[in-house]
N, C-alpha and C. Protein backbone atom coordinates (compact mmCIF):
# COMPACT_ATOMS: atom_id res chain seq x y z
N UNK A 1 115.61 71.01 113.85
CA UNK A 1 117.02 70.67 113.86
C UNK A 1 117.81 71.90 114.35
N UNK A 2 118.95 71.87 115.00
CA UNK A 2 119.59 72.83 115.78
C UNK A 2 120.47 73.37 114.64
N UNK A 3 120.32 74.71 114.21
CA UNK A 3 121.08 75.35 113.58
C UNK A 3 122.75 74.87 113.40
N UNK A 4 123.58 74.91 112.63
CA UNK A 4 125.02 74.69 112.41
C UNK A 4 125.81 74.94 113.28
N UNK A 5 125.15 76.42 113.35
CA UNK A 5 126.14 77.15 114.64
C UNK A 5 126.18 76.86 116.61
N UNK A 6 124.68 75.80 116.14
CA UNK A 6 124.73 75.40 118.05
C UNK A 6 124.86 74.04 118.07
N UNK A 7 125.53 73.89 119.11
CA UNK A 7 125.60 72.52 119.88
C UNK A 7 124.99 72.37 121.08
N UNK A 8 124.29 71.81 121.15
CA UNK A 8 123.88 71.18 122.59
C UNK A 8 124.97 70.23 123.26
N UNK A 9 125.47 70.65 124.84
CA UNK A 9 125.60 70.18 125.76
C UNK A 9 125.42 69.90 127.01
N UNK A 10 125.85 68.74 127.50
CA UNK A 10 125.72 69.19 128.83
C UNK A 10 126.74 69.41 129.89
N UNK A 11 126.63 70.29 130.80
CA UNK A 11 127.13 70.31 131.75
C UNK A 11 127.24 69.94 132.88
N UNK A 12 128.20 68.66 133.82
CA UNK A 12 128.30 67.83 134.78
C UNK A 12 128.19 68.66 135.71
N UNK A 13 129.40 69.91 135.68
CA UNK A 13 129.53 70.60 136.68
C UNK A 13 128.36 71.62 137.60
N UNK A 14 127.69 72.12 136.05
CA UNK A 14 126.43 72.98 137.12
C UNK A 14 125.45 71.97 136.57
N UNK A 15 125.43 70.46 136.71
CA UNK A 15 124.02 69.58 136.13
C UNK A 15 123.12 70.33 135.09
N UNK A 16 123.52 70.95 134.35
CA UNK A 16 122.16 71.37 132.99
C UNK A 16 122.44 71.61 131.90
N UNK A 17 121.85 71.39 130.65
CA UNK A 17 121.89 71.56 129.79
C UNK A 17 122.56 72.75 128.97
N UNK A 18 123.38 73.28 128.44
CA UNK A 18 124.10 74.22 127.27
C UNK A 18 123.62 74.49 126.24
N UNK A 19 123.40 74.89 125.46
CA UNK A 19 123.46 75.54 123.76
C UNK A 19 124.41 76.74 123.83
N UNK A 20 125.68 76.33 123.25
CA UNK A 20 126.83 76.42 122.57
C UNK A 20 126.71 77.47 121.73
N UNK A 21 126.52 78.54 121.34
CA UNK A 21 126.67 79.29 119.98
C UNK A 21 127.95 80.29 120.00
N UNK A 22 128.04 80.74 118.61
CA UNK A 22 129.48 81.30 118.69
C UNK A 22 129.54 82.64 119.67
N UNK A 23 130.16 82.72 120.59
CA UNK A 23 130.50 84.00 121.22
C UNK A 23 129.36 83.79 122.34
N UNK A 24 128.96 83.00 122.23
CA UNK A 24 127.69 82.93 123.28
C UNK A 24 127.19 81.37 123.86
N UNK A 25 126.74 81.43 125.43
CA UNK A 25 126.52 80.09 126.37
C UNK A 25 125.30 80.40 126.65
N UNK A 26 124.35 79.60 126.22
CA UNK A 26 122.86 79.71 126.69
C UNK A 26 122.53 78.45 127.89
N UNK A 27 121.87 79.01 129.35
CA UNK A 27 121.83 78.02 130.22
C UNK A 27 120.57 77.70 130.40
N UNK A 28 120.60 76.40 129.77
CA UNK A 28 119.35 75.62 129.41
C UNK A 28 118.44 75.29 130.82
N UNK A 29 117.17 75.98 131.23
CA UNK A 29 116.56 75.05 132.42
C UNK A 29 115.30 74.24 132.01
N UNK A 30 114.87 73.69 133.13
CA UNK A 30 113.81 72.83 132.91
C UNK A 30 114.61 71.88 131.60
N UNK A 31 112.97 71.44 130.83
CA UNK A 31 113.27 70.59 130.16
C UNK A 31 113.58 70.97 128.61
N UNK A 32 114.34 72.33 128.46
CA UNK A 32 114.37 72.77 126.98
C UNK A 32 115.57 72.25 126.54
N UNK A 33 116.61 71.27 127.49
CA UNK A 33 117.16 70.74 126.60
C UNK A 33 117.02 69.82 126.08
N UNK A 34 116.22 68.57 126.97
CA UNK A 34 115.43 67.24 126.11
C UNK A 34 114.30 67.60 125.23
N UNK A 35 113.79 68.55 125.17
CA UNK A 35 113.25 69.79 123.71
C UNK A 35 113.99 69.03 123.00
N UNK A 36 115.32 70.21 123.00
CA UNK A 36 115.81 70.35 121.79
C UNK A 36 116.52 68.74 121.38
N UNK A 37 116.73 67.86 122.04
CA UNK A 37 117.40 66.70 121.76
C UNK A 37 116.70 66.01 121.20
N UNK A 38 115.21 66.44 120.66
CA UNK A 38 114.66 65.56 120.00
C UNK A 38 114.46 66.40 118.53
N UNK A 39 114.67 67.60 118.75
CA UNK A 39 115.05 68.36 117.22
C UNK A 39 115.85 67.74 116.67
N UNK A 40 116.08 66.11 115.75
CA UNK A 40 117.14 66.17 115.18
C UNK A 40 116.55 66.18 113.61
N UNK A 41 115.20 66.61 113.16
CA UNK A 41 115.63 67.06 111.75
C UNK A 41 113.96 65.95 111.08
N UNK A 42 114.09 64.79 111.92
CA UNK A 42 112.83 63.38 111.93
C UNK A 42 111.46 63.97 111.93
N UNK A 43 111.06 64.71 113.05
CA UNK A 43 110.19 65.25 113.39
C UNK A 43 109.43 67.00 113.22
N UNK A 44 108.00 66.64 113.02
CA UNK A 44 107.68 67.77 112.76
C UNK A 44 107.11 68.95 114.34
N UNK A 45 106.93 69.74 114.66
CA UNK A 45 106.27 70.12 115.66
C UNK A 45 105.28 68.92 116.42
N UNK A 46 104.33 68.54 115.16
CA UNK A 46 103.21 67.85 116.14
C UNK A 46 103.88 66.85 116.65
N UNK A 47 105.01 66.02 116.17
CA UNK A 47 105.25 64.71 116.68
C UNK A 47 106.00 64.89 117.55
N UNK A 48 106.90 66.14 117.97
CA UNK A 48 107.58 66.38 119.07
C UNK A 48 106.44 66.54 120.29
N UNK A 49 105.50 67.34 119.89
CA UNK A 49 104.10 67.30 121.14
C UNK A 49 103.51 66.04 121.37
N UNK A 50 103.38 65.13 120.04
CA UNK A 50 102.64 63.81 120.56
C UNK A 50 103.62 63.02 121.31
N UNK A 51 105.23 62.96 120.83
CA UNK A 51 106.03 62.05 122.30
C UNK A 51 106.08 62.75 123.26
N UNK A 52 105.88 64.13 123.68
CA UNK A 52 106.47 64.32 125.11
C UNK A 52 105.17 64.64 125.55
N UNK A 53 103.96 64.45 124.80
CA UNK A 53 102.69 64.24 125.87
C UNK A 53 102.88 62.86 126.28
N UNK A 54 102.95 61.99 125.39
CA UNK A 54 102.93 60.62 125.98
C UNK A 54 104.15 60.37 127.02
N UNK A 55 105.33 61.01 127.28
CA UNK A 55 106.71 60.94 128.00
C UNK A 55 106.07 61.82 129.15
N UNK A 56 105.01 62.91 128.93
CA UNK A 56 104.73 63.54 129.94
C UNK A 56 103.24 63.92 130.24
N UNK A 57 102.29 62.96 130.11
CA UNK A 57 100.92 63.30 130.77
C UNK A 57 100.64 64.08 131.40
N UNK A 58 99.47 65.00 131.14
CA UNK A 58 99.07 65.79 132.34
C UNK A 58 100.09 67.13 132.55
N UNK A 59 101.09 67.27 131.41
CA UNK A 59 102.07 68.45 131.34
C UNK A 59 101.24 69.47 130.39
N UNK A 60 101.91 70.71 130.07
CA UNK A 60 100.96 71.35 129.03
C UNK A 60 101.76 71.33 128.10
N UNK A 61 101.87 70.18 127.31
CA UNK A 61 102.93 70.30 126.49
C UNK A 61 102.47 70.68 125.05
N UNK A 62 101.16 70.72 124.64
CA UNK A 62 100.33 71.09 123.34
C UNK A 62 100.01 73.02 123.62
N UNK A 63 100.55 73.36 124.58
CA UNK A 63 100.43 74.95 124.91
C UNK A 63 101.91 75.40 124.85
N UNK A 64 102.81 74.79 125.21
CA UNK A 64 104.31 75.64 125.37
C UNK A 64 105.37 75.38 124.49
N UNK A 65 105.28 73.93 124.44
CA UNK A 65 106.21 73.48 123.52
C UNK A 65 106.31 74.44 122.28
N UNK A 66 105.26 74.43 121.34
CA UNK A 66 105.37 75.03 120.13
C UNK A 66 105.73 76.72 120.18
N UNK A 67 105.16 77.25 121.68
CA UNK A 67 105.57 78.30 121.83
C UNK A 67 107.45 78.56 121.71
N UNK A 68 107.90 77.49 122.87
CA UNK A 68 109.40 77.23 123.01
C UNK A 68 110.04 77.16 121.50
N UNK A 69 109.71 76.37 121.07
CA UNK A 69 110.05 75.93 119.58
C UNK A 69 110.34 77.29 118.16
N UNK A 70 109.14 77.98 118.48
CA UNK A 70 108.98 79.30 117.43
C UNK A 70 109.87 80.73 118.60
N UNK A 71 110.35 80.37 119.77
CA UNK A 71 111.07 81.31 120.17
C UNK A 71 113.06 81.11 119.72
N UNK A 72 112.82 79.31 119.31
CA UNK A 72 114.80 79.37 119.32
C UNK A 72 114.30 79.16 117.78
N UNK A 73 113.52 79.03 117.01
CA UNK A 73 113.21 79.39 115.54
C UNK A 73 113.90 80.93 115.21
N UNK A 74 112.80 81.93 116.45
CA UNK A 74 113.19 83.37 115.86
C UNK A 74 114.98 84.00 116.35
N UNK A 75 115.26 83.09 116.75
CA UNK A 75 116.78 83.73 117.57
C UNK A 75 117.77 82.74 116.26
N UNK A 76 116.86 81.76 115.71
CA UNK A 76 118.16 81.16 114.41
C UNK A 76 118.96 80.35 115.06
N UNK A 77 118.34 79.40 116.55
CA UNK A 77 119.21 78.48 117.31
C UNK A 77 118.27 77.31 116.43
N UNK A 78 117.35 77.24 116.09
CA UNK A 78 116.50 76.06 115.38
C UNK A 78 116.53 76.62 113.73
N UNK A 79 116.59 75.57 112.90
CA UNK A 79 116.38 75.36 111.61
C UNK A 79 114.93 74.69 110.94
């Protein structure tokens, strides 16, 4: 789940994803913002890897994801 202090958005103007934090604009590429849009609080690590293997076959998503995941863990953008 996305910490209190961030919001995810998006942006029309440069097409990509945002995380919002106070005093600070993080510019989301690839797919770390449909990541985080499935952080809403439901899911544990594995079940975020078992839908976006199945959403994404043949991706390495059982190698990075959890990496991605324990990096906005240690910055306090994930809860």
């Amino acid at each position: 789940m996305l910490a209190r202090s961030a919001v995810l958005r998006y942006d029309r103007v440069r097409a990509t994803d945002l995380l919002l934090l106070p005093e600070r604009v993080v510019v989301l590429k690839g797919a770390a913002g449909a990541i985080l849009r499935l952080c809403d609080g439901t899911r544990d690590t594995a079940a975020l890897v078992a839908e976006l293997t199945a959403r994404h076959p043949g991706a390495p998503v059982a190698a990075e994801v959890p990496v991605f995941l324990a990096r906005m863990r240690e910055r306090g953008w994930l809860t």
